[in-house]
C-alpha atoms as a PDB file:
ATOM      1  CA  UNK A   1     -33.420  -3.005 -15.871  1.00  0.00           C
ATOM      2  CA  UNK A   2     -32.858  -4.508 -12.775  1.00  0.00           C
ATOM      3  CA  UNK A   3     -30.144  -6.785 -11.605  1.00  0.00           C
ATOM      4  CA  UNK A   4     -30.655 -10.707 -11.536  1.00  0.00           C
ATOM      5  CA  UNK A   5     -30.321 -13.095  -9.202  1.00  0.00           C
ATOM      6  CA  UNK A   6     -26.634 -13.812 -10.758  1.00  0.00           C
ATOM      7  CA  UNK A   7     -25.582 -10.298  -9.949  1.00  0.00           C
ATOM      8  CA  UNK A   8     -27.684 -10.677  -6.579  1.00  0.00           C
ATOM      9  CA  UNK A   9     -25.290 -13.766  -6.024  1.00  0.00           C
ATOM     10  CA  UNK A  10     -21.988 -11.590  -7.030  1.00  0.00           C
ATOM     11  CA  UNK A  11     -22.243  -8.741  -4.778  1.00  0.00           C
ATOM     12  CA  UNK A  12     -23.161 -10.863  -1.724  1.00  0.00           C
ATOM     13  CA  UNK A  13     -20.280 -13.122  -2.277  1.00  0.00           C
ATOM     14  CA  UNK A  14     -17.959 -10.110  -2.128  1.00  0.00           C
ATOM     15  CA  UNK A  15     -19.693  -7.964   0.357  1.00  0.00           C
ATOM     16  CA  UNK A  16     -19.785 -10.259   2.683  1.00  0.00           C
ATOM     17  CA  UNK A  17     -22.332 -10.491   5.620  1.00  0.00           C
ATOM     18  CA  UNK A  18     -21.492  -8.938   8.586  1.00  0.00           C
ATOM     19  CA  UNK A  19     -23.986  -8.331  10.974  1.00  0.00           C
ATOM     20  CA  UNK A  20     -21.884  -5.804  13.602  1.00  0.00           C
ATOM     21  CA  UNK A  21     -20.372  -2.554  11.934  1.00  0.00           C
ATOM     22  CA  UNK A  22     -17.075  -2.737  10.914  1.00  0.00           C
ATOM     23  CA  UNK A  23     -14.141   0.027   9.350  1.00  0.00           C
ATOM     24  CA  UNK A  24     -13.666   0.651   5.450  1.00  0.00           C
ATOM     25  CA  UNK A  25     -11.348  -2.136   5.188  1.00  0.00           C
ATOM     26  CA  UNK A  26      -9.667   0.075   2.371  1.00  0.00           C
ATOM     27  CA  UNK A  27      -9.266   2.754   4.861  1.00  0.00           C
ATOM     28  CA  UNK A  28      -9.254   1.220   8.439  1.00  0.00           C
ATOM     29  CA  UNK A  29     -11.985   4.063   8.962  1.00  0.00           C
ATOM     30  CA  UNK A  30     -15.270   6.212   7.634  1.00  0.00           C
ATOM     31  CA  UNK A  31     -16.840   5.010   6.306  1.00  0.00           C
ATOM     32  CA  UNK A  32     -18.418   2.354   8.523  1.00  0.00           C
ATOM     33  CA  UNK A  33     -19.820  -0.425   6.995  1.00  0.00           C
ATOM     34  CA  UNK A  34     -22.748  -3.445   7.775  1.00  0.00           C
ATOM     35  CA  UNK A  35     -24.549  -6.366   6.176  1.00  0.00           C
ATOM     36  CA  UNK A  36     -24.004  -6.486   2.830  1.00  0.00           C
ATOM     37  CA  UNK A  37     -21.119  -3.737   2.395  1.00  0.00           C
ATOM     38  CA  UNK A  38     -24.307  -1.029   3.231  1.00  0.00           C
ATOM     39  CA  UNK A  39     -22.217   2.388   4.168  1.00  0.00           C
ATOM     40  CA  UNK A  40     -25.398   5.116   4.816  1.00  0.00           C
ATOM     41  CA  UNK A  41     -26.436   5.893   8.250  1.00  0.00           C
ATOM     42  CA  UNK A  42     -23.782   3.089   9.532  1.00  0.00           C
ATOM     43  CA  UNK A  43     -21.840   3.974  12.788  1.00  0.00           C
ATOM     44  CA  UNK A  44     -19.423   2.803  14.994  1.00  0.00           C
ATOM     45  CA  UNK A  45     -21.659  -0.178  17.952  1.00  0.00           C
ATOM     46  CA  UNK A  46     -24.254  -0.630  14.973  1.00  0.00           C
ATOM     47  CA  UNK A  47     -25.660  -4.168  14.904  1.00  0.00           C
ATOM     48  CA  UNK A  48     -28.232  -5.981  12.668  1.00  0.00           C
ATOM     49  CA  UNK A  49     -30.317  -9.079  12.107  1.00  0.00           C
ATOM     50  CA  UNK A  50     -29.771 -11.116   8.905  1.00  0.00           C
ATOM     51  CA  UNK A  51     -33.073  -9.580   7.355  1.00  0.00           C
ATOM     52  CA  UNK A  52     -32.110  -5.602   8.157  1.00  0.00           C
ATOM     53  CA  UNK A  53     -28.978  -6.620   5.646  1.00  0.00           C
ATOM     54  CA  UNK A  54     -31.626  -7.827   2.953  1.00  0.00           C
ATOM     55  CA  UNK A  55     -33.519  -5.138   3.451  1.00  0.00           C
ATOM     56  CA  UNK A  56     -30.637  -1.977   3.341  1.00  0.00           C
ATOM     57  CA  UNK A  57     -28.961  -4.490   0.625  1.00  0.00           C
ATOM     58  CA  UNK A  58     -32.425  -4.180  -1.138  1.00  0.00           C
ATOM     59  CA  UNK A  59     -32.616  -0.176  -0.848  1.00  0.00           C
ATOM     60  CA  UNK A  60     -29.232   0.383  -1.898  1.00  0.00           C
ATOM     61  CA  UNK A  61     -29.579  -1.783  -5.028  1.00  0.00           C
ATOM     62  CA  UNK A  62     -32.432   0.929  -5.590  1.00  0.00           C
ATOM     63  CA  UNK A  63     -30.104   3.716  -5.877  1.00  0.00           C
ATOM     64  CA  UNK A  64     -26.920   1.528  -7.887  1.00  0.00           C
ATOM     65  CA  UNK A  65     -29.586   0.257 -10.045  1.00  0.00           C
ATOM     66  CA  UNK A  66     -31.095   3.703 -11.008  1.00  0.00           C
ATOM     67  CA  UNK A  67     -27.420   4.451 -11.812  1.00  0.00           C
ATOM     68  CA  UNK A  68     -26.337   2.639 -13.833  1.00  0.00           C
ATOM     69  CA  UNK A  69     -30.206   2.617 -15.915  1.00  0.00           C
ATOM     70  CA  UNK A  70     -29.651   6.263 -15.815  1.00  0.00           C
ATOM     71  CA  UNK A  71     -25.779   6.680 -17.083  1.00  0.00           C
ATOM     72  CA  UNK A  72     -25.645   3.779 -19.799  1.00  0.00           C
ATOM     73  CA  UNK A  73     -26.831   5.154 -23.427  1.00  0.00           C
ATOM     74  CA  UNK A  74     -26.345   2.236 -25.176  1.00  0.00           C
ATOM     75  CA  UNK A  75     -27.675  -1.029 -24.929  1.00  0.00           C
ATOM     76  CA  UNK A  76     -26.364  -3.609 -22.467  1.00  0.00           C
ATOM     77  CA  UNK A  77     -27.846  -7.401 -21.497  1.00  0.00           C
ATOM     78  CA  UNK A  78     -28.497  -8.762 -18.597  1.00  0.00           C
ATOM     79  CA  UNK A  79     -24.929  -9.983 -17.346  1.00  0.00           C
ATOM     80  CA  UNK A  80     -23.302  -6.299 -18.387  1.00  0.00           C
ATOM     81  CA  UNK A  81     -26.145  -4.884 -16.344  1.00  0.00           C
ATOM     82  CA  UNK A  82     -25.597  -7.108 -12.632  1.00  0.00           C
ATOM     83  CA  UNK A  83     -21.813  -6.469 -13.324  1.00  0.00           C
ATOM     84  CA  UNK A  84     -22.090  -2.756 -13.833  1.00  0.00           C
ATOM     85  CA  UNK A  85     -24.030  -2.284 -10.762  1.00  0.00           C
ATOM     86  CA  UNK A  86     -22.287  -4.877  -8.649  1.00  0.00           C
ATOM     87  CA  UNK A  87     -18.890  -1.998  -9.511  1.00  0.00           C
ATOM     88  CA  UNK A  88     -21.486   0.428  -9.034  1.00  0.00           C
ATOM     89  CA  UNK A  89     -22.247  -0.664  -5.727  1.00  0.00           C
ATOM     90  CA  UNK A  90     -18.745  -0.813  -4.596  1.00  0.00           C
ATOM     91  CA  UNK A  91     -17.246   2.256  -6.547  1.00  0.00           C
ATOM     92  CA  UNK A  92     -20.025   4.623  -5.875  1.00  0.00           C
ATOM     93  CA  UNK A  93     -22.374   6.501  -8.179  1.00  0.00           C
ATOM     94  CA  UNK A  94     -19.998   9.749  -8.614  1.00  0.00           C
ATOM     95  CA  UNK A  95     -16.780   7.654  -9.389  1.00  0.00           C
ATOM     96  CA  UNK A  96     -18.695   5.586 -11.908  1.00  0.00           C
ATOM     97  CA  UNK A  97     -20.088   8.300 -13.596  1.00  0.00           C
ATOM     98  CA  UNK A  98     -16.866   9.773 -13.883  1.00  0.00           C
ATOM     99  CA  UNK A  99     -15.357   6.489 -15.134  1.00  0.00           C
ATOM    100  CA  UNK A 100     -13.357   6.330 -18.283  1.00  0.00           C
ATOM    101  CA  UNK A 101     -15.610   2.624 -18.198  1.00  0.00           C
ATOM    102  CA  UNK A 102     -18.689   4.609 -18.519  1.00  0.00           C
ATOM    103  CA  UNK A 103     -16.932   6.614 -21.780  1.00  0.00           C
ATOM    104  CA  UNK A 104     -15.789   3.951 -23.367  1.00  0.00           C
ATOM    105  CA  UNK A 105     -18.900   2.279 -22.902  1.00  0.00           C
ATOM    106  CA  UNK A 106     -21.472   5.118 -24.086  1.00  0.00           C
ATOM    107  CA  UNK A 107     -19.245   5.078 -27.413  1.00  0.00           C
ATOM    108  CA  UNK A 108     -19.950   1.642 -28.021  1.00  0.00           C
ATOM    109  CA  UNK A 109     -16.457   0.205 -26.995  1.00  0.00           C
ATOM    110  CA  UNK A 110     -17.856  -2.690 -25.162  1.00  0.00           C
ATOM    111  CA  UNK A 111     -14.347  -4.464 -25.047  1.00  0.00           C
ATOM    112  CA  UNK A 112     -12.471  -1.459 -24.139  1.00  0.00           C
ATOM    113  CA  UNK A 113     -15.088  -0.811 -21.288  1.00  0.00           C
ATOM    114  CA  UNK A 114     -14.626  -4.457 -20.353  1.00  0.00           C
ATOM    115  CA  UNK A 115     -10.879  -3.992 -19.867  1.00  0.00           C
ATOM    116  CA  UNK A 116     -11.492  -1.018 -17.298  1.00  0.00           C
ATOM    117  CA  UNK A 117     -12.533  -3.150 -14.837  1.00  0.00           C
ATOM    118  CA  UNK A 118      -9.339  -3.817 -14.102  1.00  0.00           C
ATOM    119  CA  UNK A 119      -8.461  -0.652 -13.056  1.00  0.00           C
ATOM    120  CA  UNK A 120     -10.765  -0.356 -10.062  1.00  0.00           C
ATOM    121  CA  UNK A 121      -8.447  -2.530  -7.814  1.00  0.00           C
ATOM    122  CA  UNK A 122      -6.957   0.307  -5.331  1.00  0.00           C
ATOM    123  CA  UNK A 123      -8.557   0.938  -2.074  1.00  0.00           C
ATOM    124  CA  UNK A 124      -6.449   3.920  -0.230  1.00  0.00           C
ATOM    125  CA  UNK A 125      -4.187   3.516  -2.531  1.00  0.00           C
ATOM    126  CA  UNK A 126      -3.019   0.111  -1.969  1.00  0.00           C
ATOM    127  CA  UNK A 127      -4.065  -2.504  -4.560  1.00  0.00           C
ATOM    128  CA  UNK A 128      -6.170  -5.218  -2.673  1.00  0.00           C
ATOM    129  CA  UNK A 129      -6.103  -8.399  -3.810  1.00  0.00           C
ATOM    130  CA  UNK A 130     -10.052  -8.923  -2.841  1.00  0.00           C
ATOM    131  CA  UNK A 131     -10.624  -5.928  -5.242  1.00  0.00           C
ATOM    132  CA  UNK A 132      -8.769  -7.765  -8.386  1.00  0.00           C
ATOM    133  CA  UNK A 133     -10.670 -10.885  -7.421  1.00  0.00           C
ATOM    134  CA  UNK A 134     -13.993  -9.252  -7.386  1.00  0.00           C
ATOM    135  CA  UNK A 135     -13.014  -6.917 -11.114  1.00  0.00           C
ATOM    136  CA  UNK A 136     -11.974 -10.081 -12.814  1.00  0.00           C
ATOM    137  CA  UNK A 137     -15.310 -11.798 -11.914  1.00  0.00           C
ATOM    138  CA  UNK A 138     -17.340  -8.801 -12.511  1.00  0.00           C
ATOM    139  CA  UNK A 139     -15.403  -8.091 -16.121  1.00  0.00           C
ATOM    140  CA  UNK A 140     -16.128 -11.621 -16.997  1.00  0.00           C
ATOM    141  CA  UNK A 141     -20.080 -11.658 -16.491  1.00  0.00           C
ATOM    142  CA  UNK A 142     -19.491  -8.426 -18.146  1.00  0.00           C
ATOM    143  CA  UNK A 143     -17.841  -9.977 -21.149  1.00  0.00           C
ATOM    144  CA  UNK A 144     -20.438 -13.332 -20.412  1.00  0.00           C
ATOM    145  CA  UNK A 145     -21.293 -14.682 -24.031  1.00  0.00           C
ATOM    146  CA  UNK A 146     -24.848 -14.582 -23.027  1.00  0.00           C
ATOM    147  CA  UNK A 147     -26.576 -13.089 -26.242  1.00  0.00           C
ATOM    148  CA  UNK A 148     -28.700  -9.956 -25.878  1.00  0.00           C
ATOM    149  CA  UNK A 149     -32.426 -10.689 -25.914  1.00  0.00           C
END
């Protein structure tokens, strides 16, 4: 699968665009962060045009994508797949993979994997209110009443 233009729409309202680099705002450090919350190869001075963000938000929906196709045994629709990698894309690969989500999920508990979104809302270990904000919109297109196809 691949995510929509919904889930396109998701992650760049709560990424952001920022064109200079900028601090983990979870951390106030590493690691540094540009365009459309793109962390590899990003360091302190870095600046970007509008279309470099596209492009590095384009390569690193390549990798989330491939994630979550890869992790996720059972099957999911459209609006569980653009809110799995728009958490993807913030958590990171290793933590979602790791996830308790991803569990509940692979065993068919689609509302108890629903309800762990809510759980991803600390950022070094503070809860940020950006990061509730962002689960509860990602756990509803997760939950979307969209039928499978």
């Amino acid at each position: 699968m691949h995510i929509s233009e919904t889930g396109l729409a998701l992650i760049r309202q709560f990424e952001g665009l920022r064109l200079e680099a900028y601090p983990d705002p979870g951390t106030g450090g590493a690691p540094w962060t540009i365009g459309f919350g793109t962390t590899k190869g990003v360091t302190p001075g870095m600046v970007i045009t509008a279309d470099r963000a596209e492009e590095m938000l384009q390569e690193d929906l390549r990798i989330f994508e491939a994630a979550v196709n890869g992790a996720v045994k059972v099957r999911i629709c459209q609006h569980m797949f653009d809110a799995l990698v728009s958490l993807v894309y913030n958590i990171g690969v290793t933590a979602f993979r790791d996830s308790t989500l991803l569990r509940k999920l692979n065993a068919g508990d689609y509302d108890g994997a629903g309800m762990e979104f809510e759980r991803w809302v600390f950022a070094g270990g503070r809860k940020l209110a950006g990061l509730v904000r962002r689960r509860a919109a990602e756990r509803a297109l997760f939950e979307g009443k969209s039928p499978c196809a």
